[in-house]
Each structure stands twice: as C-alpha cells, then as structure tokens.
Protein backbone atom coordinates (compact mmCIF):
# COMPACT_ATOMS: atom_id res chain seq x y z
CA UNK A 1 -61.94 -15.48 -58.37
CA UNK A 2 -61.40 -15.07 -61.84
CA UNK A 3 -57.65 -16.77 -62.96
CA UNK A 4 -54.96 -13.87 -64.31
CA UNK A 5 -53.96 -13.71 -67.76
CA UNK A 6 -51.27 -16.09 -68.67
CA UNK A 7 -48.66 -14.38 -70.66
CA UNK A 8 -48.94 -15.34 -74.58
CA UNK A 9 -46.29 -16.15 -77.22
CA UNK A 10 -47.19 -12.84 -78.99
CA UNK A 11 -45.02 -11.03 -81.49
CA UNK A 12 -41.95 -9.06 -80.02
CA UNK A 13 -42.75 -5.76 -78.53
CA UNK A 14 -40.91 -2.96 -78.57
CA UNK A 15 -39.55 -3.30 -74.60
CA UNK A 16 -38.11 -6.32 -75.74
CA UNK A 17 -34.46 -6.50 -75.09
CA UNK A 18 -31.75 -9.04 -75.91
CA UNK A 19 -30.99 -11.24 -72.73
CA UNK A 20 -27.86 -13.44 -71.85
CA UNK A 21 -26.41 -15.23 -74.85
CA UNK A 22 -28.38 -13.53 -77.49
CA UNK A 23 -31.76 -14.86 -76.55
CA UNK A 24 -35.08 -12.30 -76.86
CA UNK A 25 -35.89 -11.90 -73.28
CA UNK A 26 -39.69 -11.03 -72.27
CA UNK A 27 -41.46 -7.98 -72.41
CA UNK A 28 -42.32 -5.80 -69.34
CA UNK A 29 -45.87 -6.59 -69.72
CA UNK A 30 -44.82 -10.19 -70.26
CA UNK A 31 -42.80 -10.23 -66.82
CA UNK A 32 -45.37 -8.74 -64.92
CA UNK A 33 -48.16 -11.29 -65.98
CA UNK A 34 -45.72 -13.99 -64.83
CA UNK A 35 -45.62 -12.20 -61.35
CA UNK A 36 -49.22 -11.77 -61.40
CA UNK A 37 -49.78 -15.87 -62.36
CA UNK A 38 -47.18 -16.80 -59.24
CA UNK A 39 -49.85 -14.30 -57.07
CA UNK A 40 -52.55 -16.18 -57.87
CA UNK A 41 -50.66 -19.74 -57.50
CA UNK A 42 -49.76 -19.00 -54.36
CA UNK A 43 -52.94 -18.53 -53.28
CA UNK A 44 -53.75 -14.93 -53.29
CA UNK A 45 -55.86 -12.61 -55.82
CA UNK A 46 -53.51 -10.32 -57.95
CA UNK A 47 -56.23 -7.80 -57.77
CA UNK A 48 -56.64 -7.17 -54.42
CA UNK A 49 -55.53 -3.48 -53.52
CA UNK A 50 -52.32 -4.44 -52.09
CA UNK A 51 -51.15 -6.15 -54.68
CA UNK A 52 -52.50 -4.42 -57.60
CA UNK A 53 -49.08 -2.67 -58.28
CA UNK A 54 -46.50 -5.89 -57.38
CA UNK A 55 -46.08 -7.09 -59.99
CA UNK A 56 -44.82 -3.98 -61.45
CA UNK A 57 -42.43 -3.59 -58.40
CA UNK A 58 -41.13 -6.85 -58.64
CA UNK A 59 -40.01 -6.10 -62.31
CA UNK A 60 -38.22 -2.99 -61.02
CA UNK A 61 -37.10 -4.80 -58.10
CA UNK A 62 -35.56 -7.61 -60.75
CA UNK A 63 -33.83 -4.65 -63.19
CA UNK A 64 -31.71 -4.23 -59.98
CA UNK A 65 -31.35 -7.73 -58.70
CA UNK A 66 -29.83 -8.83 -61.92
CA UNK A 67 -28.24 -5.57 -63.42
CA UNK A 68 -25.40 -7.77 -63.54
CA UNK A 69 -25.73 -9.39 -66.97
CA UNK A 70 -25.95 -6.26 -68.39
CA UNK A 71 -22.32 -5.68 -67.35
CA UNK A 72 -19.20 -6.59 -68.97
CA UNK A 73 -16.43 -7.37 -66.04
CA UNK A 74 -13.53 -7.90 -68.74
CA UNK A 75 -14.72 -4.05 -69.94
CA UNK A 76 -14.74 -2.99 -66.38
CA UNK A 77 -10.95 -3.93 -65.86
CA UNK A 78 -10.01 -2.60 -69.10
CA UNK A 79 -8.74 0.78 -67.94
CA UNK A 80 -5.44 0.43 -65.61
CA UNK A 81 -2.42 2.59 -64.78
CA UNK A 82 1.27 2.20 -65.34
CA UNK A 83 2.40 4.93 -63.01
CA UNK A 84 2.97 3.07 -60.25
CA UNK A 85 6.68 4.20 -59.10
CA UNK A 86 7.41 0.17 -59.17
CA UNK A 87 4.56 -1.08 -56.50
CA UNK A 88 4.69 -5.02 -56.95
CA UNK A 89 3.01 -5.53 -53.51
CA UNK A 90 -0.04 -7.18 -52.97
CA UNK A 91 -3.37 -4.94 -53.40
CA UNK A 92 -6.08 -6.29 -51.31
CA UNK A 93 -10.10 -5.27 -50.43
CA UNK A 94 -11.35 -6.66 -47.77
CA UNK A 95 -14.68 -7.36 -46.63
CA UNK A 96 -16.73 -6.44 -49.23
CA UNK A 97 -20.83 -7.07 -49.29
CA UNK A 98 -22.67 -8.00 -51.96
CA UNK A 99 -26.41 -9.93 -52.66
CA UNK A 100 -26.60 -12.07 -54.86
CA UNK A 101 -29.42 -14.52 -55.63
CA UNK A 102 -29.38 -18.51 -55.97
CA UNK A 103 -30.21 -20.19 -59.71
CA UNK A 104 -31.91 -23.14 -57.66
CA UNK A 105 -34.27 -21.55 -55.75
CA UNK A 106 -34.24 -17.41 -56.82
CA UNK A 107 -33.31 -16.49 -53.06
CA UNK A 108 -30.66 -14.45 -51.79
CA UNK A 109 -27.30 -15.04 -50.94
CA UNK A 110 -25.85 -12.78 -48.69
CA UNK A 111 -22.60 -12.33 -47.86
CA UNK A 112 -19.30 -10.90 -48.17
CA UNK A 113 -15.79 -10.86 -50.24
CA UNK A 114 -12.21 -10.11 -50.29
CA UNK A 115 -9.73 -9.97 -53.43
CA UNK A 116 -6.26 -9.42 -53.78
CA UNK A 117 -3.90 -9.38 -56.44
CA UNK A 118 -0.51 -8.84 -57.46
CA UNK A 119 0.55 -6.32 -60.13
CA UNK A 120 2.62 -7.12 -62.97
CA UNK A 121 3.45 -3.35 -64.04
CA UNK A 122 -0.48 -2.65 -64.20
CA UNK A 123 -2.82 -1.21 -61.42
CA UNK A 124 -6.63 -1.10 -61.72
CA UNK A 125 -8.94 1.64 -59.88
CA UNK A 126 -10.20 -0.28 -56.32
CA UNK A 127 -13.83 0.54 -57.36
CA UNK A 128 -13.22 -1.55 -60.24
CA UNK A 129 -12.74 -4.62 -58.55
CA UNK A 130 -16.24 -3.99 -56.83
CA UNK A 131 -17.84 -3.36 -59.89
CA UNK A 132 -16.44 -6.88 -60.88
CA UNK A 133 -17.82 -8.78 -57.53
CA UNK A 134 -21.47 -6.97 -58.58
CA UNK A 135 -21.27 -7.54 -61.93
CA UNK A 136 -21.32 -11.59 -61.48
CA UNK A 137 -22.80 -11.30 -58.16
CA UNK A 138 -26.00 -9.47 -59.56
CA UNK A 139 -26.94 -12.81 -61.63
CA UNK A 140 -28.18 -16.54 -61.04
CA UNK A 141 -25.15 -18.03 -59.12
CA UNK A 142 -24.21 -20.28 -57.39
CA UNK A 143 -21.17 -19.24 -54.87
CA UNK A 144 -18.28 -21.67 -56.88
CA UNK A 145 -18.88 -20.53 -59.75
CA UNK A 146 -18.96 -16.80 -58.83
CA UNK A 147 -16.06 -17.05 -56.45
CA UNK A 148 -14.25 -18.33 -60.13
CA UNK A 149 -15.34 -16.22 -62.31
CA UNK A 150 -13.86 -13.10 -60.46
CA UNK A 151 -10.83 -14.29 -59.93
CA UNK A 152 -10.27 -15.38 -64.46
CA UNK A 153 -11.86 -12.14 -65.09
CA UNK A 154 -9.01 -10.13 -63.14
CA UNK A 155 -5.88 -12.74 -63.75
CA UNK A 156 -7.52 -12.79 -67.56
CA UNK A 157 -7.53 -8.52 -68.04
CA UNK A 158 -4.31 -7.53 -65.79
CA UNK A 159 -2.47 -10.38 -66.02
CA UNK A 160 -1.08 -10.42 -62.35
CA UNK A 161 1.36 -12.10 -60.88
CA UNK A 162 -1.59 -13.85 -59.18
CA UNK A 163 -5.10 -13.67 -58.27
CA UNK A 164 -6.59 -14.69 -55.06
CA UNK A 165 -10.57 -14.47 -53.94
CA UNK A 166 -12.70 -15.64 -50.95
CA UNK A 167 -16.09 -15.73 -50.61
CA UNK A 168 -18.00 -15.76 -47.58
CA UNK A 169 -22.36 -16.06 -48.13
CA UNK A 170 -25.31 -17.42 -45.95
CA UNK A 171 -27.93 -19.28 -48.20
CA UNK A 172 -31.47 -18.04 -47.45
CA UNK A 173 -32.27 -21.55 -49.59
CA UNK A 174 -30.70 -23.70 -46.53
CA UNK A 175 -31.52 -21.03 -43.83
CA UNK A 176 -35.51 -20.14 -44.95
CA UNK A 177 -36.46 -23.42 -46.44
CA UNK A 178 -35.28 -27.14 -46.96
CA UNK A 179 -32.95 -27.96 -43.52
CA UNK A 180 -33.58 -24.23 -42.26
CA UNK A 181 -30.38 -23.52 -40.24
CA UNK A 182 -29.72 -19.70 -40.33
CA UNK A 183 -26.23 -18.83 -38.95
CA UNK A 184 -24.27 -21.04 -41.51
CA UNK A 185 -22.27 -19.05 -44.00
CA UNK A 186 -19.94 -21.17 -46.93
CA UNK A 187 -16.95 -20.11 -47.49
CA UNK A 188 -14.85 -20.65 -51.05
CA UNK A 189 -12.32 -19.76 -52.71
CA UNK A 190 -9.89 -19.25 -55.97
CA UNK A 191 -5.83 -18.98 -56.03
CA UNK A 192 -4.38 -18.39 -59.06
CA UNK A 193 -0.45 -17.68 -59.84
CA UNK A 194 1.56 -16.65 -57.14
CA UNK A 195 -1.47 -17.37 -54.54
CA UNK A 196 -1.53 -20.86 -55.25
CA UNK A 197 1.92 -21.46 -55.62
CA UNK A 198 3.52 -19.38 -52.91
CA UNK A 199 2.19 -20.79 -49.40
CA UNK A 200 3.64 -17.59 -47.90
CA UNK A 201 1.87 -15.75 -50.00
CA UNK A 202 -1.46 -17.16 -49.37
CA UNK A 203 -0.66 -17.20 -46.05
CA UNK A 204 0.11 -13.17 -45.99
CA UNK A 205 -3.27 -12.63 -47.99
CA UNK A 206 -5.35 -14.91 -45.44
CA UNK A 207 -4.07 -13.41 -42.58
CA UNK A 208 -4.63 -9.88 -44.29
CA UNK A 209 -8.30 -10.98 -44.54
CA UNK A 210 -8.21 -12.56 -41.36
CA UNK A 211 -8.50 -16.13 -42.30
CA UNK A 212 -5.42 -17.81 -40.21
C-alpha cells in the first residue's frame, strides 16, 4: 500500500487564513493530507472507496467544531439595552447544551451550562449569552478554563453587579479511553461580584439551577 503524501512546508496558498494569535494556519489541502496521514497510521488505506472523501469531511466537520475562534465574545456582548424600567433582578439561563472538544486528547466534551447575572443599568439579548458559551466552547478547552472565561467576558463587557456560571460536561477522554467510566459528568464553576460575596445570592442562583 503505497504511504499518503505528507503535507509539505510549501509557500502560502491562497486558502490560507490567519489562525489564533496571528499565526498562518494550514491550507485546506494541507489539513486534509494530515487527515489522510492519521488514515493511513491508523491502519487503514486513505484510498479505499469509503474513505476517499474523509478527509475532506473531516475539514468541514472541523470549520464547525471550532467556529469558535473565529468569534469575538467581548463583540458579542457589545450591544445591550438601557430600557429596562429599573430591573436589577437576577437574569438567569438555565440548562444550556453545548460540545465542546478536549485540547488533550481532541474528543468531545459534552455537556451542559447555566449563567446568571445581575444588571447594573445594562441588559444584554439572552441569545447573546449563548453565543458567548459557543464561542469559547467551540475551541480546545479544557472545562476550568472555559467555565472562566465566560464568566470575565460578561462581568468584563456589562459590568454586573455579579457574574455567576456552572458547568456541567462528561469527558469522552475518561469515558472512551484511559479509566473508561461513562456516566461521570464534572461540574465547575465561577462567582464573581455579588455571587461570590452574597451567600444568599448564590444560594438563590443554585437553587434556580437546581443545585441545592
């Protein structure tokens, strides 16, 4: 079977794009040679009719897996309304799914969130906030970080009153490899402001989300 072409350090092509931090990321043609060299590491022959065209899905399939560095969540947040006849009460979204994909092993995490906040004059659009969970979520993570960075994006653009996020994901790296125990989900979270200082408002938000 003859070996796949490796891809080469060739001169920038034109579907070339810019990639987190500034770096040049890979061509299409580059990505899909990688896919086709992991084929044919694993074992199988990249030119087999079954896989003839998987590489090319699994560069599709990675345009939406990681659409989230692509995405600006400060941006997202930018827009907010005033008009909110005084509502200082605590805005919450429960239960909300997302996929996201481990930077140790490239396999999904699965799971879901909940946010809340407290306005300080300024409202945000719900679907904003989601935008925000998919935006970080659709990257490498791991769940700490993510659970973090949603919560500094919103207290950093609205500047609440405070900030609180919880994060609940099962690890297909610990449930389809390594100690294999599916069922186990992790749970984390970030308080900020009036969540971490108020017990009885952490309390109200847990019990919102129904974390007694």
């Amino acid at each position: 079977m003859t070996p796949p072409p490796i891809a080469s350090s060739r001169p920038v092509s034109k579907d070339h794009r810019e990639g987190s931090g500034g770096t040049t990321r890979p061509s299409r043609t580059d990505a899909e040679a990688a896919v086709r060299t992991l084929i044919h590491w694993s074992g199988d022959n990249p030119d087999r009719e079954g896989l003839l065209d998987t590489p090319s899905r699994v560069v599709r399939a990675y345009d939406e897996f990681y659409a989230g560095y692509s995405q600006d969540p400060e941006e997202i947040l930018r827009t907010t309304f005033e008009e909110t006849d005084g509502y200082d009460e605590m805005v919450v979204l429960k239960n909300i799914s997302f996929q996201s994909h481990c930077e140790h092993h490239m396999v999904p995490i699965i799971g879901k969130a909940s946010i809340a906040y407290l306005p300080n004059n300024r409202v945000v659009g719900i679907s904003k906030l989601v935008r925000v969970l998919e935006a970080y979520a659709k990257r490498l993570q791991i769940q700490e970080k993510m659970t973090t960075q949603i919560a500094n994006a919103i207290n950093d653009v609205l500047n609440p009153k405070g900030v609180a996020v919880v994060v609940e994901g099962e690890h297909q790296c610990m449930t389809t490899r390594g100690v294999q125990k599916p069922g186990v989900s992790m749970v984390t979270s970030s308080m900020l402001g009036a969540f971490r200082e108020d017990a009885s408002t952490r309390r109200e938000f847990l019990a919102f989300i129904g974390h007694n």
